[in-house]
Protein backbone atom coordinates (compact mmCIF):
# COMPACT_ATOMS: atom_id res chain seq x y z
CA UNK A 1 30.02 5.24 -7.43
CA UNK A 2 33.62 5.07 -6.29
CA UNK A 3 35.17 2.89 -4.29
CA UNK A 4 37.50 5.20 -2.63
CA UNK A 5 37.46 5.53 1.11
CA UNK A 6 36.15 2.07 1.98
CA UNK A 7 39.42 1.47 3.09
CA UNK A 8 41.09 -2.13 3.48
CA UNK A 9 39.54 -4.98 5.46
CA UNK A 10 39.25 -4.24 9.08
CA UNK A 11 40.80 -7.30 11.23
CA UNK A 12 37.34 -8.28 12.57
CA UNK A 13 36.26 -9.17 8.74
CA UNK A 14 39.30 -10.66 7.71
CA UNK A 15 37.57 -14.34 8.58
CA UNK A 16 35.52 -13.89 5.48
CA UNK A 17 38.82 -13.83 3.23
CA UNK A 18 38.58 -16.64 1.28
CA UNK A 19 41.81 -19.05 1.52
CA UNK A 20 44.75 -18.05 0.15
CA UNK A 21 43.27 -14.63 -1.04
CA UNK A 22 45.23 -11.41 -0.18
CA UNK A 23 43.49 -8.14 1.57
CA UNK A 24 43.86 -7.08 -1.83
CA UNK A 25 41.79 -8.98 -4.05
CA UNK A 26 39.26 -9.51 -0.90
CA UNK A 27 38.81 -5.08 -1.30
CA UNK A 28 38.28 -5.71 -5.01
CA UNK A 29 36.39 -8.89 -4.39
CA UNK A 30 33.90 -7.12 -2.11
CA UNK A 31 33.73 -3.96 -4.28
CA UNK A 32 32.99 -5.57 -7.47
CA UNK A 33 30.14 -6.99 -5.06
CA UNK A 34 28.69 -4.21 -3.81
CA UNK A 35 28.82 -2.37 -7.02
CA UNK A 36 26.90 -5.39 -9.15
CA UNK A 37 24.32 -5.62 -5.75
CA UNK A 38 23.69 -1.40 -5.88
CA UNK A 39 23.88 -1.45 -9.46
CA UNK A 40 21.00 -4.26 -9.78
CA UNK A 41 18.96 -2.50 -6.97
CA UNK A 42 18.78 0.67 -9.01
CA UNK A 43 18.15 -1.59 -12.24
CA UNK A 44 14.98 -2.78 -10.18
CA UNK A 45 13.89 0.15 -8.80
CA UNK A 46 13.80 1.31 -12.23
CA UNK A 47 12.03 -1.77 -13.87
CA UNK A 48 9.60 -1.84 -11.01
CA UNK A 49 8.53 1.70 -11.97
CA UNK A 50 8.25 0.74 -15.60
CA UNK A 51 5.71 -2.48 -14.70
CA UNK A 52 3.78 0.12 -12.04
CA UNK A 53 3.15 2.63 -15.77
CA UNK A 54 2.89 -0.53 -17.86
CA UNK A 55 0.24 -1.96 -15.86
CA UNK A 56 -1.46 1.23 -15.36
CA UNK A 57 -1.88 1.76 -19.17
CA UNK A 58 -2.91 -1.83 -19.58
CA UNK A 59 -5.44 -1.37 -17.17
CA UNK A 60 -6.81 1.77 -18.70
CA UNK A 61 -7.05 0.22 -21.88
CA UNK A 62 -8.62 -2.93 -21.04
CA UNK A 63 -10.48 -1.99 -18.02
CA UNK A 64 -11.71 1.57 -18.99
CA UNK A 65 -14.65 1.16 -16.39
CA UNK A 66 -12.68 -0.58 -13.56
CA UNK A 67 -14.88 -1.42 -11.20
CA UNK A 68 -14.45 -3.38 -7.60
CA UNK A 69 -13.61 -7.27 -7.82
CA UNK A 70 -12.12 -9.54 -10.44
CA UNK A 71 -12.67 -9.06 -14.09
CA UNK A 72 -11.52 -10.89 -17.01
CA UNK A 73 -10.32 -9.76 -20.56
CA UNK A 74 -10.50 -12.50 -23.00
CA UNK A 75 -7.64 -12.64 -25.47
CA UNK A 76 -8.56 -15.28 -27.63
CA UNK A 77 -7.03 -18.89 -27.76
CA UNK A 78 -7.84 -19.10 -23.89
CA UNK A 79 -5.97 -16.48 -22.57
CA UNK A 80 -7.18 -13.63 -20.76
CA UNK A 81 -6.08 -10.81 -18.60
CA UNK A 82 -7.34 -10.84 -15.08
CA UNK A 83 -8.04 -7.79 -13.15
CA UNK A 84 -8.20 -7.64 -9.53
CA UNK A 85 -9.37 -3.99 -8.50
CA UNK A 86 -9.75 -2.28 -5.38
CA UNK A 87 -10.09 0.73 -2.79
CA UNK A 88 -8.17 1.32 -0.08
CA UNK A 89 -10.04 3.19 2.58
CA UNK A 90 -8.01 5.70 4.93
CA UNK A 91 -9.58 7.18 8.34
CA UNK A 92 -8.01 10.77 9.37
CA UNK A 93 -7.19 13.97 7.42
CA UNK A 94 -3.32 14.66 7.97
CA UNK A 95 -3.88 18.36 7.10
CA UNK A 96 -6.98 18.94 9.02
CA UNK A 97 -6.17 22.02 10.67
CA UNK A 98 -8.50 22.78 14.18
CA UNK A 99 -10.15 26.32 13.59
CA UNK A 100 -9.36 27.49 17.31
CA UNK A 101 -5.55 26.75 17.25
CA UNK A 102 -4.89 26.65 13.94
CA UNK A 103 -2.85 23.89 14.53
CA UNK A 104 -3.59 20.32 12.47
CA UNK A 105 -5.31 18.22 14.41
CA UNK A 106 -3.46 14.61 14.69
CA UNK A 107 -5.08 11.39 12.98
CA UNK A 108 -5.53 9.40 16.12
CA UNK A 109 -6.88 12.30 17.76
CA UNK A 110 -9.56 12.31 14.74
CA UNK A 111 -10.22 8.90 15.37
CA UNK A 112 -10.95 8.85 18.35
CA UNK A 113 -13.31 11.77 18.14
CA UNK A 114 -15.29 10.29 15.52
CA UNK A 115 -15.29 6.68 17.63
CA UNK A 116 -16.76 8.99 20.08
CA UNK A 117 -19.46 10.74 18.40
CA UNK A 118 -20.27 7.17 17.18
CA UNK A 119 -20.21 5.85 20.45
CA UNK A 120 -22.80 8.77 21.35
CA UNK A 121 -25.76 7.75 18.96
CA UNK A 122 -27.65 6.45 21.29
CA UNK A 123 -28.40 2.46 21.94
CA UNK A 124 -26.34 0.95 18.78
CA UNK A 125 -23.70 3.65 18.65
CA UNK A 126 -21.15 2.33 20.51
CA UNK A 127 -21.68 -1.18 18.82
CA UNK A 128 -21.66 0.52 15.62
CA UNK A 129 -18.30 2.16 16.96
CA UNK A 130 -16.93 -0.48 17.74
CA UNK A 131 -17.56 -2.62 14.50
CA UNK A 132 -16.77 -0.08 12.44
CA UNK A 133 -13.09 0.94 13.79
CA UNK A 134 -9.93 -0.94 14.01
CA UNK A 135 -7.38 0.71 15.84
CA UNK A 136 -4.94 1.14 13.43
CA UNK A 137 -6.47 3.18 12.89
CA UNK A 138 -8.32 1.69 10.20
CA UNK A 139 -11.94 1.58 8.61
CA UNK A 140 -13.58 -1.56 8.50
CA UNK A 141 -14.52 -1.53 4.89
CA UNK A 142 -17.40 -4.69 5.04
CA UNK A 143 -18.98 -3.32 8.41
CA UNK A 144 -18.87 0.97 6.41
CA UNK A 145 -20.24 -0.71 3.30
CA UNK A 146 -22.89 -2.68 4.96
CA UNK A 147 -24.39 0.14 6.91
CA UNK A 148 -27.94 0.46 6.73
CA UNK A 149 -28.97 3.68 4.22
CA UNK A 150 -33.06 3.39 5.65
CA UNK A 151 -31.15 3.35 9.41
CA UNK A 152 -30.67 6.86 10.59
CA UNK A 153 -27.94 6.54 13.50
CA UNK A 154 -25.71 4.42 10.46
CA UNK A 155 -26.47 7.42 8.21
CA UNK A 156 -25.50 9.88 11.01
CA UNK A 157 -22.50 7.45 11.71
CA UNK A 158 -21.55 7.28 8.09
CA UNK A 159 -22.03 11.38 7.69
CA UNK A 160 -19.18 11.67 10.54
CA UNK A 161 -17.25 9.25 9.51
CA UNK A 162 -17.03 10.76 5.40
CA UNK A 163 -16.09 14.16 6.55
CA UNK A 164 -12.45 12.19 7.75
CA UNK A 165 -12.36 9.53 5.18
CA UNK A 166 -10.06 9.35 1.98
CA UNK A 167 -10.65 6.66 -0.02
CA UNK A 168 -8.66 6.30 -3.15
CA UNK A 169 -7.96 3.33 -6.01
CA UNK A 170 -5.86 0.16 -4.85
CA UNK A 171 -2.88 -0.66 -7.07
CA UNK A 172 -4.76 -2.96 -9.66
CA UNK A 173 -3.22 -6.80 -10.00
CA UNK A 174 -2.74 -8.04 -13.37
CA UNK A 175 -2.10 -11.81 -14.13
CA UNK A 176 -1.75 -13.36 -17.30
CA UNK A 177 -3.61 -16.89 -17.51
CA UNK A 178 -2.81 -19.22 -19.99
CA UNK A 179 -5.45 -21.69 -21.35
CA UNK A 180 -6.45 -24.90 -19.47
CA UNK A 181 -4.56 -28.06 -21.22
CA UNK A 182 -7.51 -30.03 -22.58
């Protein structure tokens, strides 16, 4: 990155000349600045990436069969690596595409057509509707899990609401805990 162009030190800035310091060595000042700030940015950027693959191989390895919740690895000596695993669930298909136009069909207008075909299962449907939508939009994950597999309107909700619903892995936690002093 080069420093040419940036020009000298407009007059509105000069207040934040320290005393006795010349436009000069305020340009180099603030340039030595900017370059250690973007230089440190991109350094972590770059580390942030490497802890993202680092945890994502320590997680394979230790939690081959990941499952929902908080597990524990013991390590020996009282340490152990805690994982906290998840799902994040996503309502709407950004490349549904309606048959008739052949245009895709927006999220919210997804949404909103499966809140109504919800809303249309009789008695409990628009309760079930409206427990099971946020408008985010968003799924509500307890009130989706918790529907009723011996109820048909929740299977017939549930049915409507999977043919717009991606759910895919949360990015796992990892902690290291150190043993408890005795």
């Amino acid at each position: 990155m080069t420093t040419e162009g940036w020009g000298n030190v407009p007059a509105e800035v000069n207040a934040e000349v320290n005393a006795g310091e010349s436009k000069e060595a305020f340009n180099a000042r603030r340039d030595a600045e900017l370059l250690e700030w973007r230089s440190l940015k991109e350094q972590a950027a770059f580390y942030t990436a490497q802890e993202k693959e680092a945890r994502a191989k320590v997680t394979a390895t230790l939690f081959p069969q990941a499952t929902k919740g908080t597990q524990r690895y013991e390590l020996g000596h009282g340490y152990k690596v805690k994982l906290v695993y998840g799902f994040t669930y996503t309502l709407g298909n950004k490349d549904l595409v309606d048959p008739a136009t052949n245009e895709k069909i927006p999220v919210n207008k997804q949404v909103e057509e499966l809140e109504n075909a919800i809303a249309q299962l009789g008695n409990e449907g628009p309760f079930l509707a409206d427990r099971l939508i946020k408008w985010k939009p968003e799924l509500v994950e307890r009130e989706y899990l918790a529907l009723d597999k011996e109820n048909p309107t929740h299977m017939e909700a549930k049915e409507l609401i999977d043919a717009i619903l991606t759910v895919k892995p949360a990015s796992p936690q990892l902690t290291l805990e150190e043993p408890k002093a005795q």
